[in-house]
Protein backbone atom coordinates (compact mmCIF):
# COMPACT_ATOMS: atom_id res chain seq x y z
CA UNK A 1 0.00 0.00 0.00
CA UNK A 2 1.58 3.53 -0.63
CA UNK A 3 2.93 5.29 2.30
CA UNK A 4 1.91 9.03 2.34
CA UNK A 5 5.63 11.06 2.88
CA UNK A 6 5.04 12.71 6.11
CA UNK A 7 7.93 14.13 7.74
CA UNK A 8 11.16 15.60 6.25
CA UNK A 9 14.27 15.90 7.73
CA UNK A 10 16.85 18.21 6.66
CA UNK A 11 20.59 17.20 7.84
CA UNK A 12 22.58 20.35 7.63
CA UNK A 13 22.11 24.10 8.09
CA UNK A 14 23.57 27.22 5.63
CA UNK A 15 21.80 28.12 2.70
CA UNK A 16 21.16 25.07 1.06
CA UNK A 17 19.59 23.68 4.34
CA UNK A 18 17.77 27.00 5.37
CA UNK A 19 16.29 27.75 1.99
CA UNK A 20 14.80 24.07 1.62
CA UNK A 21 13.68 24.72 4.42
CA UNK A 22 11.98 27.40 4.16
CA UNK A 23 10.88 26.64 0.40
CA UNK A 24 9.47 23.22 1.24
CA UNK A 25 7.42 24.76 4.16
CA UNK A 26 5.96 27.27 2.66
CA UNK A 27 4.80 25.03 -0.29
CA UNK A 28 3.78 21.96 2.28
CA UNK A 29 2.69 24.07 5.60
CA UNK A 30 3.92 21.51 8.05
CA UNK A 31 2.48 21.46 11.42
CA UNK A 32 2.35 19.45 14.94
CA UNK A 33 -0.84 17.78 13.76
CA UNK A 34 0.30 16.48 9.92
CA UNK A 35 3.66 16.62 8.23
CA UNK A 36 6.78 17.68 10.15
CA UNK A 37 9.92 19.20 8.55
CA UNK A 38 12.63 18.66 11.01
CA UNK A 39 16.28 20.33 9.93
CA UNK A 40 19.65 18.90 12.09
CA UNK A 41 22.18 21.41 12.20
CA UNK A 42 25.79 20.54 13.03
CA UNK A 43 27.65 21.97 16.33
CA UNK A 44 31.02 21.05 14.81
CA UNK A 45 30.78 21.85 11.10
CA UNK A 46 30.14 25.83 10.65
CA UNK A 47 28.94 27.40 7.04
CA UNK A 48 32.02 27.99 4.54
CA UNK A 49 30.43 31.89 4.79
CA UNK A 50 31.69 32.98 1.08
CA UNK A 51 28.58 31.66 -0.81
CA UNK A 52 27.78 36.13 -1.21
CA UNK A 53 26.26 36.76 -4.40
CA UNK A 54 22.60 35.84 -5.52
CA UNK A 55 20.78 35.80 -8.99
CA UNK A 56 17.74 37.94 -9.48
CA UNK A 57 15.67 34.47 -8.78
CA UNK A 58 17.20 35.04 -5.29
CA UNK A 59 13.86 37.89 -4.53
CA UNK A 60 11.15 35.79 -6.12
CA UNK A 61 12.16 33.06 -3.53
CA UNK A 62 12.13 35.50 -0.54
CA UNK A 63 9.10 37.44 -1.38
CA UNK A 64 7.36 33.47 -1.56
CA UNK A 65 8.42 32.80 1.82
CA UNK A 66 7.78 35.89 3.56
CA UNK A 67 11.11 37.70 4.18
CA UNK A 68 10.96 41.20 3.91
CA UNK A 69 13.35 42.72 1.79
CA UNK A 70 13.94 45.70 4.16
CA UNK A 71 15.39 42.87 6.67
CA UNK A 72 17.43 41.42 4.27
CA UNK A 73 19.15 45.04 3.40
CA UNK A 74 18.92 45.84 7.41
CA UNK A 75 20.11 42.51 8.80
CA UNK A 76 22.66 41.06 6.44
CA UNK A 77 24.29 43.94 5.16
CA UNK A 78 22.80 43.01 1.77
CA UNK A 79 23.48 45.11 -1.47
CA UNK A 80 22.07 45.01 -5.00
CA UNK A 81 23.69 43.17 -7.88
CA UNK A 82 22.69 44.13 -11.23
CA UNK A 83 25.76 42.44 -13.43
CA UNK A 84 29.13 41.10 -13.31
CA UNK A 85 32.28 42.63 -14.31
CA UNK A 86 34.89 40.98 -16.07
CA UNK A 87 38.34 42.35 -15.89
CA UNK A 88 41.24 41.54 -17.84
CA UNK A 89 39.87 38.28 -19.13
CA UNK A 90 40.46 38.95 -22.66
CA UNK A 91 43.72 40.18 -23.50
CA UNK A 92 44.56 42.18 -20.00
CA UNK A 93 44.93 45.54 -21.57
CA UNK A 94 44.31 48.49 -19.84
CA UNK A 95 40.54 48.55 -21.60
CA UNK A 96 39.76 44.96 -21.07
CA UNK A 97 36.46 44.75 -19.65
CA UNK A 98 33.06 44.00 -20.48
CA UNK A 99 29.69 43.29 -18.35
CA UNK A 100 27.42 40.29 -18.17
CA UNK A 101 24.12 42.51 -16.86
CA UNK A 102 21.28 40.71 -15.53
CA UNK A 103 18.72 43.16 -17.90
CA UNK A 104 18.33 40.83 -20.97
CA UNK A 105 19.49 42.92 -24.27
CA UNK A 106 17.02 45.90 -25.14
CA UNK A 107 13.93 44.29 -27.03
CA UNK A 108 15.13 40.71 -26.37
CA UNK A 109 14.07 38.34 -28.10
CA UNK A 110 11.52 40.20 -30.27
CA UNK A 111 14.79 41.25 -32.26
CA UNK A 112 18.65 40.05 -32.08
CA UNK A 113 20.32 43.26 -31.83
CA UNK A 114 23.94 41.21 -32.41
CA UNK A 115 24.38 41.25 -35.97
CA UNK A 116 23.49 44.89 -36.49
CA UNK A 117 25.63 46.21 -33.32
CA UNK A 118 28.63 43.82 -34.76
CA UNK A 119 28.32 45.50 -38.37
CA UNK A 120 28.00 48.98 -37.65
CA UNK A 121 30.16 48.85 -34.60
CA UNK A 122 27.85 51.71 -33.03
CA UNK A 123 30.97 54.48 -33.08
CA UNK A 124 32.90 51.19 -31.37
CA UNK A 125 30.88 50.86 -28.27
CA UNK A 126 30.85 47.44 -26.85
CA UNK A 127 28.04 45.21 -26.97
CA UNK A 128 26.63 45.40 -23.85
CA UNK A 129 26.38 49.19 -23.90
CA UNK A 130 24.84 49.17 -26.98
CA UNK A 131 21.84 46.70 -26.48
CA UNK A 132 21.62 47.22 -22.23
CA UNK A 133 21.14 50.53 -19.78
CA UNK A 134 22.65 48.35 -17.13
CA UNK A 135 26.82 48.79 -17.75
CA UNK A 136 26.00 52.89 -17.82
CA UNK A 137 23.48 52.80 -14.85
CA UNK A 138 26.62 50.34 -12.55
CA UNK A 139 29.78 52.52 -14.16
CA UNK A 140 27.91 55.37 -12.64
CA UNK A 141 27.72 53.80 -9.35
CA UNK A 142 23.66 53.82 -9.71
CA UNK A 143 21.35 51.53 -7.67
CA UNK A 144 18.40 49.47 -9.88
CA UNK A 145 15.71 51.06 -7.50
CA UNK A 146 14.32 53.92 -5.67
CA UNK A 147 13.21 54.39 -2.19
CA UNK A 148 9.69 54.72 -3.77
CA UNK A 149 9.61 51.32 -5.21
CA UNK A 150 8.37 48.63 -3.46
CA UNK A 151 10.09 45.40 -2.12
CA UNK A 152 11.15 43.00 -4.63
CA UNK A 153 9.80 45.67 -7.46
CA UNK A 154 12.60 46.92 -9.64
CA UNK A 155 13.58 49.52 -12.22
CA UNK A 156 16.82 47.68 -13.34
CA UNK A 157 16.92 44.22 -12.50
CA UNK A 158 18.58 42.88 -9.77
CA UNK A 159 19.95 39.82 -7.09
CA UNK A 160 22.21 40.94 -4.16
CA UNK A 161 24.90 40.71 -2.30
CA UNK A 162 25.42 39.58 1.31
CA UNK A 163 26.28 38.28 4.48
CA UNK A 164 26.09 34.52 4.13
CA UNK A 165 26.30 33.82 7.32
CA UNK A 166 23.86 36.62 8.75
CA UNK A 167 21.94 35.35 5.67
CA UNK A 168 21.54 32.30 7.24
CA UNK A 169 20.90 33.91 10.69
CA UNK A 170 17.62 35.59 9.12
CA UNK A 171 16.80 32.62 7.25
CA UNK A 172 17.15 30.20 10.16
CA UNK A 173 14.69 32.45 12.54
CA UNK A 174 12.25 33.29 10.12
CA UNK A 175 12.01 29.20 9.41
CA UNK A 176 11.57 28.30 13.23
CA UNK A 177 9.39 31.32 14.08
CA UNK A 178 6.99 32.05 10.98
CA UNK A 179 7.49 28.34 9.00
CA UNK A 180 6.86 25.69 12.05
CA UNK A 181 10.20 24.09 10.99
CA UNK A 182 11.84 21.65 14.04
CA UNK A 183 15.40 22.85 14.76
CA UNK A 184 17.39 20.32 16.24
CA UNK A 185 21.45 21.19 16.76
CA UNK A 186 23.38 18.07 17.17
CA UNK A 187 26.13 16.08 15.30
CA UNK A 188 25.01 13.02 12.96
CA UNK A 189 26.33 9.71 14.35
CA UNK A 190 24.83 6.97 11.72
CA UNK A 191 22.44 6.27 8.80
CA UNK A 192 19.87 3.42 9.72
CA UNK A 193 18.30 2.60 6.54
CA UNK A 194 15.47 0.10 5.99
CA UNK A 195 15.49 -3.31 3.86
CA UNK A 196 14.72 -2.01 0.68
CA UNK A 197 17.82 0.77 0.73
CA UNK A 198 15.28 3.67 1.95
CA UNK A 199 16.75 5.76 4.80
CA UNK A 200 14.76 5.37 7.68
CA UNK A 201 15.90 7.72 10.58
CA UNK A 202 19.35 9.65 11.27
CA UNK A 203 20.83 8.25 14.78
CA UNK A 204 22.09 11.54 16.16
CA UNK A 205 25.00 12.38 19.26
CA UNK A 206 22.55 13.68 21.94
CA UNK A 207 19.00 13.52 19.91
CA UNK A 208 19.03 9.85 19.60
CA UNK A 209 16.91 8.71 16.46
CA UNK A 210 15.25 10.98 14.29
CA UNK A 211 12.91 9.35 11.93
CA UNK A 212 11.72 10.74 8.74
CA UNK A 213 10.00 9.44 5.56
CA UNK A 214 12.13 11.56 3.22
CA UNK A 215 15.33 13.57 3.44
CA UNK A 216 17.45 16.00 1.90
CA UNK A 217 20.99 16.05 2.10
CA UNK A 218 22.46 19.75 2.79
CA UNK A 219 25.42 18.53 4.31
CA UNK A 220 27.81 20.55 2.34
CA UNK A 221 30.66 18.65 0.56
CA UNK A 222 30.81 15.50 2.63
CA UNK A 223 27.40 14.94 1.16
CA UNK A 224 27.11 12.47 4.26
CA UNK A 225 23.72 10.99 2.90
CA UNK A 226 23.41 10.54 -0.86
CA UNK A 227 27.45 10.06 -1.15
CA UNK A 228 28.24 8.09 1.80
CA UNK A 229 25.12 6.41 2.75
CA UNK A 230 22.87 6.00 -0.60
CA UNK A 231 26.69 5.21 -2.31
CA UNK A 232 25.86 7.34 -5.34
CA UNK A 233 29.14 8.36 -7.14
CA UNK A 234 31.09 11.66 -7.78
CA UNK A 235 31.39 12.83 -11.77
CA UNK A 236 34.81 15.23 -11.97
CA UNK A 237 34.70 17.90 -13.83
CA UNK A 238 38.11 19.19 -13.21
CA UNK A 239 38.82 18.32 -17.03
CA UNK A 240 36.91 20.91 -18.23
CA UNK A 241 36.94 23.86 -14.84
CA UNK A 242 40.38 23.75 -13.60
CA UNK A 243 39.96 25.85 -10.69
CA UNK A 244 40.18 23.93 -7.42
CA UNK A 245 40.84 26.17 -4.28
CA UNK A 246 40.07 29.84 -3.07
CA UNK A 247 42.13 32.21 -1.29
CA UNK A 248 39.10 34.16 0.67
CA UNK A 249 39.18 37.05 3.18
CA UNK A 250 37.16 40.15 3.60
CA UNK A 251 38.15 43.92 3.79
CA UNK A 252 36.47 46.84 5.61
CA UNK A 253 36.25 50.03 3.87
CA UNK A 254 39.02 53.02 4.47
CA UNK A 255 35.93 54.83 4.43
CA UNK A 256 32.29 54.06 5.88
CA UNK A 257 30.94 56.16 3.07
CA UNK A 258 32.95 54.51 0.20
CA UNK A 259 30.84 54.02 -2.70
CA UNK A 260 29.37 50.31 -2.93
CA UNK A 261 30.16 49.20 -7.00
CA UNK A 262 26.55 47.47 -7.83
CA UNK A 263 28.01 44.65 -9.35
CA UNK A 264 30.69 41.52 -9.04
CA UNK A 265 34.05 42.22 -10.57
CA UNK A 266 35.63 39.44 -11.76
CA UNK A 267 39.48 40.53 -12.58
CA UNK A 268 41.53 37.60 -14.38
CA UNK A 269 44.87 36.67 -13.11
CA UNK A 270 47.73 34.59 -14.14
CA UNK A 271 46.17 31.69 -12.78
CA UNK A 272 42.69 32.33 -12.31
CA UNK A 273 40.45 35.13 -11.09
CA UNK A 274 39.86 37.26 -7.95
CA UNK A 275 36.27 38.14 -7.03
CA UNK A 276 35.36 41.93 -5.64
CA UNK A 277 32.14 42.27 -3.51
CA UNK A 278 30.58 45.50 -1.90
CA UNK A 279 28.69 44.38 0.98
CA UNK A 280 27.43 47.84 2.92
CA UNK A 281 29.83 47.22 5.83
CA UNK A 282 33.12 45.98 3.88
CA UNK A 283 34.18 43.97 0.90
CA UNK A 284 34.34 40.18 0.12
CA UNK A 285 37.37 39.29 -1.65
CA UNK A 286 38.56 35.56 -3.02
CA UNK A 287 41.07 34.48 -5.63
CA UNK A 288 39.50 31.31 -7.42
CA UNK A 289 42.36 29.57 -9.14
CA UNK A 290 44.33 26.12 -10.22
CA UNK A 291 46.43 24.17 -7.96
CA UNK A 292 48.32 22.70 -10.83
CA UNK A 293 49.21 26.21 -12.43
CA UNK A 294 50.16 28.11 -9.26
CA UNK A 295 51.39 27.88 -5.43
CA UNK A 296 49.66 28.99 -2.42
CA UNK A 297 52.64 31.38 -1.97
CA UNK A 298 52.20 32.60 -5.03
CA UNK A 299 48.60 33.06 -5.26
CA UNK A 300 48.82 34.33 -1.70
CA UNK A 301 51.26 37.49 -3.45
CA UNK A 302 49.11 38.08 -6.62
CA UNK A 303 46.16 38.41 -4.01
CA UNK A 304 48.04 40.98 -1.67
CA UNK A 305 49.10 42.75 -4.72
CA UNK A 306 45.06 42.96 -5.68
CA UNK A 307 44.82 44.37 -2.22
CA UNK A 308 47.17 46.60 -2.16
CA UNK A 309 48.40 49.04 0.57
CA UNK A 310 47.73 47.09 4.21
CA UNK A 311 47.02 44.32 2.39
CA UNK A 312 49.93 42.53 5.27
CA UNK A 313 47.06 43.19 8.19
CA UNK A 314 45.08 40.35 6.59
CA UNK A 315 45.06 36.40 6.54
CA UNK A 316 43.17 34.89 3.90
CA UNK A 317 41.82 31.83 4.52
CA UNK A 318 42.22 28.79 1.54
CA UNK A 319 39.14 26.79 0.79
CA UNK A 320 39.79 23.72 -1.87
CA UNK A 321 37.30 22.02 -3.68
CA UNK A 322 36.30 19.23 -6.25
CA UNK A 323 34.37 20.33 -9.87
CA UNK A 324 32.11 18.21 -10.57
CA UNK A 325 28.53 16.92 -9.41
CA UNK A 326 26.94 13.70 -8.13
CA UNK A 327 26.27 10.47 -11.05
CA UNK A 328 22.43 11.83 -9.60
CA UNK A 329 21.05 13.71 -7.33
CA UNK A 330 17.87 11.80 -6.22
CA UNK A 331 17.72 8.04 -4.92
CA UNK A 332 15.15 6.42 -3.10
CA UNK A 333 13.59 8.85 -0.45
CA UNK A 334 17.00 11.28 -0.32
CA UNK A 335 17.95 14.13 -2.40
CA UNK A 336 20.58 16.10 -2.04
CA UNK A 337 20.93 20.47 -2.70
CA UNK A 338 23.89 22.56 -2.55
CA UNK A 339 27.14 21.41 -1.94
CA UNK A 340 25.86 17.54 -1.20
CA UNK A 341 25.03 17.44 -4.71
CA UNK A 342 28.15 19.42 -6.36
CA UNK A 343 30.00 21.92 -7.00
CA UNK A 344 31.41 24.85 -9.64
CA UNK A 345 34.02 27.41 -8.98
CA UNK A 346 32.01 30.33 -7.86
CA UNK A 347 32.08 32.34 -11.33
CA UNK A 348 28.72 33.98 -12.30
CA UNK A 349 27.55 32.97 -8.62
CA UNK A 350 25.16 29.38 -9.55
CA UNK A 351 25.89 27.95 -5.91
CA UNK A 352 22.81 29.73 -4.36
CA UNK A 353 20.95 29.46 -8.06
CA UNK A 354 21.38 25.97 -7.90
CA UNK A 355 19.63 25.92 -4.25
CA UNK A 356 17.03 27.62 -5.25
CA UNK A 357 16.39 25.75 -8.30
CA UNK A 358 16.34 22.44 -6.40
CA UNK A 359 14.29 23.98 -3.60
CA UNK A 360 11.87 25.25 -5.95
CA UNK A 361 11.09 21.44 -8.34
CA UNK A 362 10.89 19.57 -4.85
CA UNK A 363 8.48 21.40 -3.54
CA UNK A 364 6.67 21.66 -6.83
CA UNK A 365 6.95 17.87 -7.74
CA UNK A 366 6.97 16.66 -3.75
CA UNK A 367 5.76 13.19 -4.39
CA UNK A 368 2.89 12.18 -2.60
CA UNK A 369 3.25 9.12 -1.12
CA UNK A 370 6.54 6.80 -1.10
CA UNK A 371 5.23 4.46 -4.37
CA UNK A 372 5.12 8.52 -6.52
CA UNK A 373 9.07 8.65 -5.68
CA UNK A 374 10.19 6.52 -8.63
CA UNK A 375 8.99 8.69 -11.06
CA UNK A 376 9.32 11.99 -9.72
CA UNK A 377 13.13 11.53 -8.93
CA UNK A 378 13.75 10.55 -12.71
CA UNK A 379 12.60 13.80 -13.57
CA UNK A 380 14.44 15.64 -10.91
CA UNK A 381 17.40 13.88 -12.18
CA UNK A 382 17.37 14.10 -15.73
CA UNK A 383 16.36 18.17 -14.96
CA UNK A 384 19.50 18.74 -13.01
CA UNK A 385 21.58 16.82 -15.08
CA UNK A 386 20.97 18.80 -17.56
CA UNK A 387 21.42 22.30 -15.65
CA UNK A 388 25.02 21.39 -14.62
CA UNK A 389 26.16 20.36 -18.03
CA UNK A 390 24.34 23.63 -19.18
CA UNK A 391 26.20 25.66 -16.28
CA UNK A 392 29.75 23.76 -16.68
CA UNK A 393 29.62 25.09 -20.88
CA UNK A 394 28.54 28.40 -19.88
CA UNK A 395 31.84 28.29 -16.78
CA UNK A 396 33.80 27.25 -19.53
CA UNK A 397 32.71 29.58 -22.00
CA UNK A 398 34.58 32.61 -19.85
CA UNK A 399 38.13 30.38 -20.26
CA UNK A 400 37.89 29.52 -24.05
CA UNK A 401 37.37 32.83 -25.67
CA UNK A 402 40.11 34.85 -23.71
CA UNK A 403 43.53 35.59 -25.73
CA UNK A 404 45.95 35.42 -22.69
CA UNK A 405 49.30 33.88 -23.27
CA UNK A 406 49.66 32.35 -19.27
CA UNK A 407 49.86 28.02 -19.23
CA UNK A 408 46.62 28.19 -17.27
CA UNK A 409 44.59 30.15 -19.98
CA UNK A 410 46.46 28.23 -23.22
CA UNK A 411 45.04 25.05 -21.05
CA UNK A 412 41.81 26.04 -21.38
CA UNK A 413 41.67 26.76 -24.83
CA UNK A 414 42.82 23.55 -25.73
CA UNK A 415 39.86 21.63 -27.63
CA UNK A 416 40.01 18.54 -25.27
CA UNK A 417 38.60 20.62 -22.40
CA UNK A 418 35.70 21.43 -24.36
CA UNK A 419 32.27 19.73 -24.33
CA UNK A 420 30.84 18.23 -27.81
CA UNK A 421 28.14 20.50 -27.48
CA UNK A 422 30.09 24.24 -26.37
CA UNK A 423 32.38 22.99 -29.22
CA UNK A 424 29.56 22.41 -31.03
CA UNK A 425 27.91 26.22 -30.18
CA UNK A 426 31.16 27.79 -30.96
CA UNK A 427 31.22 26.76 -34.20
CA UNK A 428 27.75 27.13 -35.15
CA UNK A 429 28.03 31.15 -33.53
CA UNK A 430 30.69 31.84 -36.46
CA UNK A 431 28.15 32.01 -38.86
CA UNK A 432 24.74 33.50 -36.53
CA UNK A 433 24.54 34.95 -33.57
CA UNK A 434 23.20 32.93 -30.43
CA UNK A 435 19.33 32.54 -29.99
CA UNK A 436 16.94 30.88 -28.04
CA UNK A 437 16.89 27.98 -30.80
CA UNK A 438 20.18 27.21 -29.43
CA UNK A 439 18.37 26.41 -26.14
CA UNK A 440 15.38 24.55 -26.60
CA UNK A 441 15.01 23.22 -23.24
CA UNK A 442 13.61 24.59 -20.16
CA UNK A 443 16.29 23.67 -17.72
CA UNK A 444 19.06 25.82 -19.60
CA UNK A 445 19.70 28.12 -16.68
CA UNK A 446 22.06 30.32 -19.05
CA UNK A 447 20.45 31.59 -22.44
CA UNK A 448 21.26 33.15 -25.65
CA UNK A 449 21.35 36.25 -23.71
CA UNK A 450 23.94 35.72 -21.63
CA UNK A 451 26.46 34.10 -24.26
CA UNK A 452 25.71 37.03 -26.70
CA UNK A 453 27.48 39.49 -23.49
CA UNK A 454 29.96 36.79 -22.61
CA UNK A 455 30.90 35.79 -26.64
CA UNK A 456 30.88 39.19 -27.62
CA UNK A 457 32.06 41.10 -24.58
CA UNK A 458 35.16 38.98 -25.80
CA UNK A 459 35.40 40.04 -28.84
CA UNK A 460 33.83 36.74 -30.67
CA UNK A 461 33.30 37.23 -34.22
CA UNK A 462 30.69 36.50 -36.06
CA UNK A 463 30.40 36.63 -39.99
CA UNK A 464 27.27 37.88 -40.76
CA UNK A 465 28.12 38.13 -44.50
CA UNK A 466 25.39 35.47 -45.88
CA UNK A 467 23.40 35.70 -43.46
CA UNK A 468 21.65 38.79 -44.95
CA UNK A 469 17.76 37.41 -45.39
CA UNK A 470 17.98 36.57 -41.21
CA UNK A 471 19.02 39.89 -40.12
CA UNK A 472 17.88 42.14 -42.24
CA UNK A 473 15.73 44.76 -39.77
CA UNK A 474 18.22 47.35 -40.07
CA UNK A 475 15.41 50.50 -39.24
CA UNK A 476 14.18 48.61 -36.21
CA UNK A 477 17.58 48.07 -34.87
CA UNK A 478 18.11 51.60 -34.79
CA UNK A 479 15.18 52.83 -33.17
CA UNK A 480 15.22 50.10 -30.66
CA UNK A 481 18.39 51.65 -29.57
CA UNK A 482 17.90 54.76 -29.66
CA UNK A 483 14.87 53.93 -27.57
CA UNK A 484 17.88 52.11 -25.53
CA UNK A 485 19.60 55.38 -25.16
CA UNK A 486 16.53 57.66 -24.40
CA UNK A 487 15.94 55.38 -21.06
CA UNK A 488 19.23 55.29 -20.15
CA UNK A 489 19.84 59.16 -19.90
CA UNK A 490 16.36 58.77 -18.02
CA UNK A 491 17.83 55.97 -15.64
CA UNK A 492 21.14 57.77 -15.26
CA UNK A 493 19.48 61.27 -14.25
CA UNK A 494 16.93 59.59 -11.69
CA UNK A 495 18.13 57.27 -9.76
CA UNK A 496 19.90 57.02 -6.44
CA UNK A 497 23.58 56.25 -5.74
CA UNK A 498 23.80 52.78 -4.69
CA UNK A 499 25.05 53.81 -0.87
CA UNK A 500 23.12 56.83 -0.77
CA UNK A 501 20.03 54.27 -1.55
CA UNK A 502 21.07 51.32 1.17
CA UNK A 503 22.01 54.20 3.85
CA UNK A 504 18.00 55.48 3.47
CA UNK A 505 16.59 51.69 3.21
CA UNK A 506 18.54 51.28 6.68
CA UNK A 507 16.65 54.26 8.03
CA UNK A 508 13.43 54.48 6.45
CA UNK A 509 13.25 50.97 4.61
CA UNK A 510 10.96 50.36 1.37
CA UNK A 511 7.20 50.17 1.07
CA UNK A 512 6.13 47.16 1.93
CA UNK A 513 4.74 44.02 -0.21
């Protein structure tokens, strides 16, 4: 007879545990009297904390479960996000940059602006100020919203940066006071699973046994329940992302009133990249790079020279990790989400995306009773498979197309680290310019959007030549952009600096939902 899936327990905290969480209880409204989400929080085994930039998805998932946005600014020292910036990735001139802006391109995808920005060159702007407000509105230090607007509303778009751990602070209280989630804090001892493989309860240091009928692995990357206990395999990706450890460490501003940049800077290095975040209190630095092209010493000199002056007052600390993602991420009555399930260097932030993403199909597709699980973890499976294939070409994307001369960027560019199908896409781009035919499925988290700013903030070229009877709305072009141009004076003149705007949320905070 099926078995209705009553209670849920979450083993692990930080964001992956906190929003699944808070996700799952807002879609299944567990109580005392019917379902029970229970989460088991380590004392030993704190959040890694660096985990600091979000995707615009990051406000439809608060707004769902009920956390005010003024809180978020207020409580975790958030900031908004409206792009990334890519320094030096191309040929690390003293003009090498380019943005990746969350605002798709101006008219997108009613018309491809590409092939009429490439020919005409628009008096050699780049691409992304040509078809997008959004590199103007965050090179003039502009925030994507006014005091006036409501929570979660926007005038640019926008995700955020933030504390992760106060993140997980406000997520953790708002899930035990306002969701009915069970908080237990103790240290997992075993796995006691049932005669058909199914996990049956968690045997726990001072808790004793905690049963569930499902559970969700957020147990960061020990994924201590589908790796260790369900056995499911790791796939390596370091083939393909050769970045493998972090040099992180975070720097207070000379002065309080320091403008906040509204986006991630990404600035290339000889061996990999360091990332740049303006929280409202200080900054969030890391250098991502490749344990087989560098040294900690070194990497520990090319990051103080990134700093700068004082830059001998502080210790970064060195986090390593594994590319790559679980053979699946759903077996029997246990998924895992976040870190449990894999891992990608943290370029164009997907750690939190993927949480989110996960979150948001099991709670959707929450099977109803133990006999619905069969089917509904194929699909979760074959969903996320794709996604991290989609989000490892897209990673990769960054390293192929840049011109630098270093071992670590000639590695990348050599074919064999390539995917059939980003091999594929590159060669298909010489000849059109990327739409959303290139992505017919629904779990491509990255779009023709986002490879036209990446492909062509790098200078890809595309020969438009014969391709004259698919791009040939010239006149439209033109006006859309100029249309592109009349809202970005508009933008430019009326809104807020970004720390003027977070220094009036902090006192006055936003109208409400």
């Amino acid at each position: 007879m099926p078995k209705a899936i009553k209670d849920i327990v979450i083993l692990g905290g930080g964001a992956a545990g906190w929003i699944s969480a808070g996700v799952l209880a807002n879609k299944l409204s567990p109580s005392s009297t019917s379902n029970t989400i229970t989460l088991i929080e380590s004392k030993a085994v704190g959040t890694i904390g660096v985990g600091e930039g979000t995707w615009p998805t990051m406000r439809a998932t608060l707004k769902k479960i009920g956390i005010s946005e003024n809180d978020l600014i207020t409580q975790c020292d958030a900031t908004f996000k409206q792009a990334s910036k890519f320094v030096s990735w191309t040929n690390n001139s003293n003009q090498d940059f380019y943005y990746h802006p969350f605002n798709t391109p101006k008219a997108y995808p009613h018309i491809n602006l590409a092939p009429y920005w490439q020919s005409e060159k628009w008096s050699e702007k780049s691409f992304s100020s040509t078809v997008s407000c959004q590199e103007a509105v965050c090179e003039h230090g502009l925030a994507p919203k006014t005091l006036n607007t409501a929570e979660y509303k926007d005038i640019a778009n926008y995700g955020y940066h933030l504390d992760a751990k106060k993140f997980c602070a406000l997520l953790k209280k708002h899930c035990t006071e306002n969701l009915n989630v069970r908080y237990i804090q103790d240290d997992m001892k075993d796995v006691i699973k049932d005669n058909t493989g199914n996990i049956q309860s968690l045997l726990c240091y001072e808790s004793g046994e905690i049963k569930g009928d499902f559970f969700v692995d957020c147990s960061g990357f020990n994924s201590l329940l589908l790796g260790k206990a369900m056995d499911v395999d790791f796939v390596d990706k370091s083939n393909q992302i050769f970045c493998d450890s972090a040099l992180v460490l975070q720097k207070p501003y000379s002065d309080p009133d320091s403008p906040i940049p509204c986006y991630t800077q990404s600035t290339a290095q000889e061996s990999g990249w360091i990332w740049d975040i303006g929280l409202s209190n200080r900054r969030g630095i890391g250098y991502v790079f490749s344990s087989h092209h560098t040294t900690d010493s070194i990497a520990e000199k090319t990051l103080n020279h990134y700093l700068g002056e004082q830059s001998e007052k502080l210790t970064p600390r060195k986090i390593t990790f594994k590319t790559g993602h679980r053979e699946i991420f759903w077996k029997k009555n246990c998924v895992a989400i976040g870190l449990a399930a894999g891992f990608i260097e943290p370029l164009e932030a997907s750690a939190l995306m993927f949480i989110e993403t996960s979150a948001a199909m099991l709670a959707d597709q929450f099977p109803a009773n133990n006999n619905a699980i069969k089917n509904t973890a194929q699909r979760f499976n074959n969903a996320f498979i794709e996604r991290w294939n989609g989000v490892i070409d897209f990673i990769k994307l960054h390293y192929v197309l840049s011109k630098r001369d270093e071992p670590f960027w000639v590695d990348n560019r050599d074919p064999n680290s390539m995917s059939t199908s980003l091999k594929n896409r590159l060669e298909a781009w010489q000849y059109e310019a990327p739409s959303d035919y290139d992505f017919p499925s629904q779990f491509d988290v990255f779009r023709a959007a986002s490879y036209q700013y990446v492909l062509y903030g790098m200078g890809f070229h595309t020969d438009f030549s014969n391709s004259g009877h698919l791009y040939n709305e010239k006149s439209r072009a033109d006006k859309v952009i100029a249309m592109k141009m009349k809202e970005q004076y508009n933008l430019c003149a009326n809104l807020p600096q970004h720390r003027a705007l977070i220094n009036r949320i902090k006192q006055y905070g936003f109208s409400r939902i």
